[in-house]
N, C-alpha and C. Protein backbone atom coordinates (compact mmCIF):
# COMPACT_ATOMS: atom_id res chain seq x y z
N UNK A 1 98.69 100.65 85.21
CA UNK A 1 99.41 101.16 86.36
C UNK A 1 98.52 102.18 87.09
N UNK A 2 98.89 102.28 88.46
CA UNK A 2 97.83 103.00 88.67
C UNK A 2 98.70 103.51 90.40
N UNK A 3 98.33 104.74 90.88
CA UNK A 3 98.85 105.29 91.50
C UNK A 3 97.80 104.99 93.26
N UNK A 4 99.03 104.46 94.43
CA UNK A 4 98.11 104.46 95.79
C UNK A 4 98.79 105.76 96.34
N UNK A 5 97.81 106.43 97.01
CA UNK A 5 98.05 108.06 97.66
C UNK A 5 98.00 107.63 99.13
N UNK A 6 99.00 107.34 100.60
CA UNK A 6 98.67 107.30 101.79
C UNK A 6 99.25 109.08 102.27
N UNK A 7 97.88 109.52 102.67
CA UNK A 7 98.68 110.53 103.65
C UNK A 7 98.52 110.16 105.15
N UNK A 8 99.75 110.91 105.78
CA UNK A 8 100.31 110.51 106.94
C UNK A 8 100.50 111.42 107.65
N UNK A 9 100.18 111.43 109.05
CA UNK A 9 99.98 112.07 110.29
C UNK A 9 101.23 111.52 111.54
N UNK A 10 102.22 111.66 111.53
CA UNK A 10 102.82 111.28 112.57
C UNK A 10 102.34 109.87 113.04
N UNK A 11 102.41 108.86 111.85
CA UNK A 11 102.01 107.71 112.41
C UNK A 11 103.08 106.83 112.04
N UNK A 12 104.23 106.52 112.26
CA UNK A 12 104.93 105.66 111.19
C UNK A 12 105.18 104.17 111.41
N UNK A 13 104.78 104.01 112.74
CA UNK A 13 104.53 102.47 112.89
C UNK A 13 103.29 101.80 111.97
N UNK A 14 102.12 102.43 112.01
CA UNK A 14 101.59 102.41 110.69
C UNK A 14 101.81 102.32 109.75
N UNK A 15 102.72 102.98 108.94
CA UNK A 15 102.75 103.54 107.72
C UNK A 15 103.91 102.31 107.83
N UNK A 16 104.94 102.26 108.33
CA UNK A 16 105.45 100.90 107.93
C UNK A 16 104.74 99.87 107.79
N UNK A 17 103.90 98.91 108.49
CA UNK A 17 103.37 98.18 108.20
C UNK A 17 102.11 98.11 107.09
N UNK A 18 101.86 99.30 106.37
CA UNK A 18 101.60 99.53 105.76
C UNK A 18 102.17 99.16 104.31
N UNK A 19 103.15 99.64 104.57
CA UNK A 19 104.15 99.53 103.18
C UNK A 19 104.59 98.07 103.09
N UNK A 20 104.58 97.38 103.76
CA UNK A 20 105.03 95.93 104.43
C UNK A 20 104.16 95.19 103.31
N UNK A 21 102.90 95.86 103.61
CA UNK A 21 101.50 94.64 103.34
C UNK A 21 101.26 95.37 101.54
N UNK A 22 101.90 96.62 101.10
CA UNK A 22 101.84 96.82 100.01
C UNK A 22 102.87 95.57 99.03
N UNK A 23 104.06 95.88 99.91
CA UNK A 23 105.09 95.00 99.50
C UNK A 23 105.05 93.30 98.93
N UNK A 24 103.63 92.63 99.54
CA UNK A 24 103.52 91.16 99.79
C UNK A 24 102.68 91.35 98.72
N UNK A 25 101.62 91.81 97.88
CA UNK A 25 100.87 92.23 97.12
C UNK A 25 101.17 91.31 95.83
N UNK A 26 100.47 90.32 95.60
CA UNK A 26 100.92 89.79 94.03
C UNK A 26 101.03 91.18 92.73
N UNK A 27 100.22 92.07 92.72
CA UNK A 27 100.03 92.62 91.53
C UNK A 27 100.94 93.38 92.08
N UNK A 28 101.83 93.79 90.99
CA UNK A 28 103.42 94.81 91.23
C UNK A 28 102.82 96.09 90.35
N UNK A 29 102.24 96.16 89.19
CA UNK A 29 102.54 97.03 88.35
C UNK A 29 101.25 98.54 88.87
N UNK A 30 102.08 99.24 89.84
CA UNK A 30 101.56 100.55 90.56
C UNK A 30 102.66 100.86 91.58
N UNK A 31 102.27 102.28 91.98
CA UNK A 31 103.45 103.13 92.34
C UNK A 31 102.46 103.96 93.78
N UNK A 32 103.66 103.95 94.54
CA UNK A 32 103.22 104.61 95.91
C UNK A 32 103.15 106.23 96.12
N UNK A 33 102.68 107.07 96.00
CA UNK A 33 102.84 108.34 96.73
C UNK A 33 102.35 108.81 98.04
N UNK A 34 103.65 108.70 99.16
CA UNK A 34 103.53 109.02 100.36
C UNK A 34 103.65 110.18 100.88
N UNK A 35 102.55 111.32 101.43
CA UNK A 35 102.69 112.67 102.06
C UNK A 35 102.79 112.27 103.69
N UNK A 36 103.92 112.79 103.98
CA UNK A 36 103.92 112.32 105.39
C UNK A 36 104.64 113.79 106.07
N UNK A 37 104.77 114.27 107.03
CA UNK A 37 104.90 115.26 107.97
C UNK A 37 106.38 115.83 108.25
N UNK A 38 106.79 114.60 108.39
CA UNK A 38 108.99 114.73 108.55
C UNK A 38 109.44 114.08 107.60
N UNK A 39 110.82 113.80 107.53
CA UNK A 39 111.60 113.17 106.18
C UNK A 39 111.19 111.73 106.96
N UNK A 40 111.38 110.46 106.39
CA UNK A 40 111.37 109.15 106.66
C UNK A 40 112.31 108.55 105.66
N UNK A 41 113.26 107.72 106.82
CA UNK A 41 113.92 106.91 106.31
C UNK A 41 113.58 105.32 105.74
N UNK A 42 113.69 105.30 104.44
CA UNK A 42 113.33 103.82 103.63
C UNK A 42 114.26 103.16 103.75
N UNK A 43 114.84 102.44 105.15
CA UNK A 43 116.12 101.05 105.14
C UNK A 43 115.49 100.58 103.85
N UNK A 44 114.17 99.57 103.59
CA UNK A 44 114.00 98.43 102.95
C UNK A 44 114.05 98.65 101.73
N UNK A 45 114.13 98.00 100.40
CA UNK A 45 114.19 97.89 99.50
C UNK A 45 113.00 97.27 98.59
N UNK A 46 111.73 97.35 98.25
CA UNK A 46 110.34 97.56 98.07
C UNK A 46 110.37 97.32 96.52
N UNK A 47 109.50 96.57 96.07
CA UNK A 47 109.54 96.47 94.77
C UNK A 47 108.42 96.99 94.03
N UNK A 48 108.10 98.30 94.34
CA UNK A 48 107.33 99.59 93.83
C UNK A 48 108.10 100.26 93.89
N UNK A 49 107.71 101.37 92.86
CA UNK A 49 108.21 102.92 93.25
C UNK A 49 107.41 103.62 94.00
N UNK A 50 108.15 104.34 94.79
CA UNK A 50 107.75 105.15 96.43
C UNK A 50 107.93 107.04 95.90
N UNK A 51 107.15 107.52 95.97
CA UNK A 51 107.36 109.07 95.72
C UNK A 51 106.76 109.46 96.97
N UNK A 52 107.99 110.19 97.55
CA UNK A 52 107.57 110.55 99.19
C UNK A 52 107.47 112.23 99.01
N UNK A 53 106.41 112.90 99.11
CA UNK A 53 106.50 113.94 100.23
C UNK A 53 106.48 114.33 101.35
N UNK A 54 107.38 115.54 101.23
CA UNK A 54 107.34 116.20 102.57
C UNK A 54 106.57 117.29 102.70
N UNK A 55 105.48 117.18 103.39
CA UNK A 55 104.60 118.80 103.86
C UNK A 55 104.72 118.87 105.57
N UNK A 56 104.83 119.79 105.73
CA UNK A 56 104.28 120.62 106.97
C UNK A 56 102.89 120.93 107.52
N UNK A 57 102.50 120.74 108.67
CA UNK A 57 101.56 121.95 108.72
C UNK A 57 100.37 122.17 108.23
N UNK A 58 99.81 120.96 107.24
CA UNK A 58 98.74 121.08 106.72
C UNK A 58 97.96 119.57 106.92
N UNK A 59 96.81 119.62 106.58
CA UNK A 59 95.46 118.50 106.98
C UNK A 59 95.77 117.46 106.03
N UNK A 60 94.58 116.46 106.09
CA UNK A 60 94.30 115.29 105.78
C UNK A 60 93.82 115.69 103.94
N UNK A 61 93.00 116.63 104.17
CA UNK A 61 92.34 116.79 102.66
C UNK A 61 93.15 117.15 102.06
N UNK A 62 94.09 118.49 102.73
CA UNK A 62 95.02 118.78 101.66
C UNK A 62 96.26 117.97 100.94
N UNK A 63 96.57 117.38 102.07
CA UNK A 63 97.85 116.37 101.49
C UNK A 63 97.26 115.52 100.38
N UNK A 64 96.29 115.20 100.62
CA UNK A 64 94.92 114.15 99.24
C UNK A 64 95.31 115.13 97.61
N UNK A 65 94.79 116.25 98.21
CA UNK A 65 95.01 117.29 97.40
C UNK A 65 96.38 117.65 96.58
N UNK A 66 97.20 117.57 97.18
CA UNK A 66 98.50 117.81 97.30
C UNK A 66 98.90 116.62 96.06
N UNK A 67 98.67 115.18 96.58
CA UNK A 67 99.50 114.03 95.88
C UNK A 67 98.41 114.11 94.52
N UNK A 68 97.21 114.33 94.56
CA UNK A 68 96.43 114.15 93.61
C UNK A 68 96.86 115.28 92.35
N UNK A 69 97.64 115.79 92.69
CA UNK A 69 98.39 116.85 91.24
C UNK A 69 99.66 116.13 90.50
């Protein structure tokens, strides 16, 4: 198992289709951690686990930083 880290910038048309193309993925066994800027709503139902943060206010490295703990 093994952990994907996307951090996110006010992009979420991205970041959906993102999660889209995680979703189609033959290999299942790994887990998402998303740092993204505002709350985001998950309508879909995804067959990973999704661990979303919420930060404010801070960069690209740090959010890296951030999920990497």
């Amino acid at each position: 198992m093994f952990n994907i880290i996307i951090p996110s910038i006010e992009l979420d048309q991205y970041l959906k289709t993102c999660l889209e193309k995680l979703r189609k993925q033959t290999y299942k066994n790994f887990f998402v951690t998303l740092i993204v800027d505002k709350k985001i709503n998950l309508k879909k139902k995804y067959n990973y686990k999704i661990n979303v943060i919420v930060s404010r206010n801070i960069n690209m490295s740090h959010k890296r930083n951030l999920a990497a703990k």
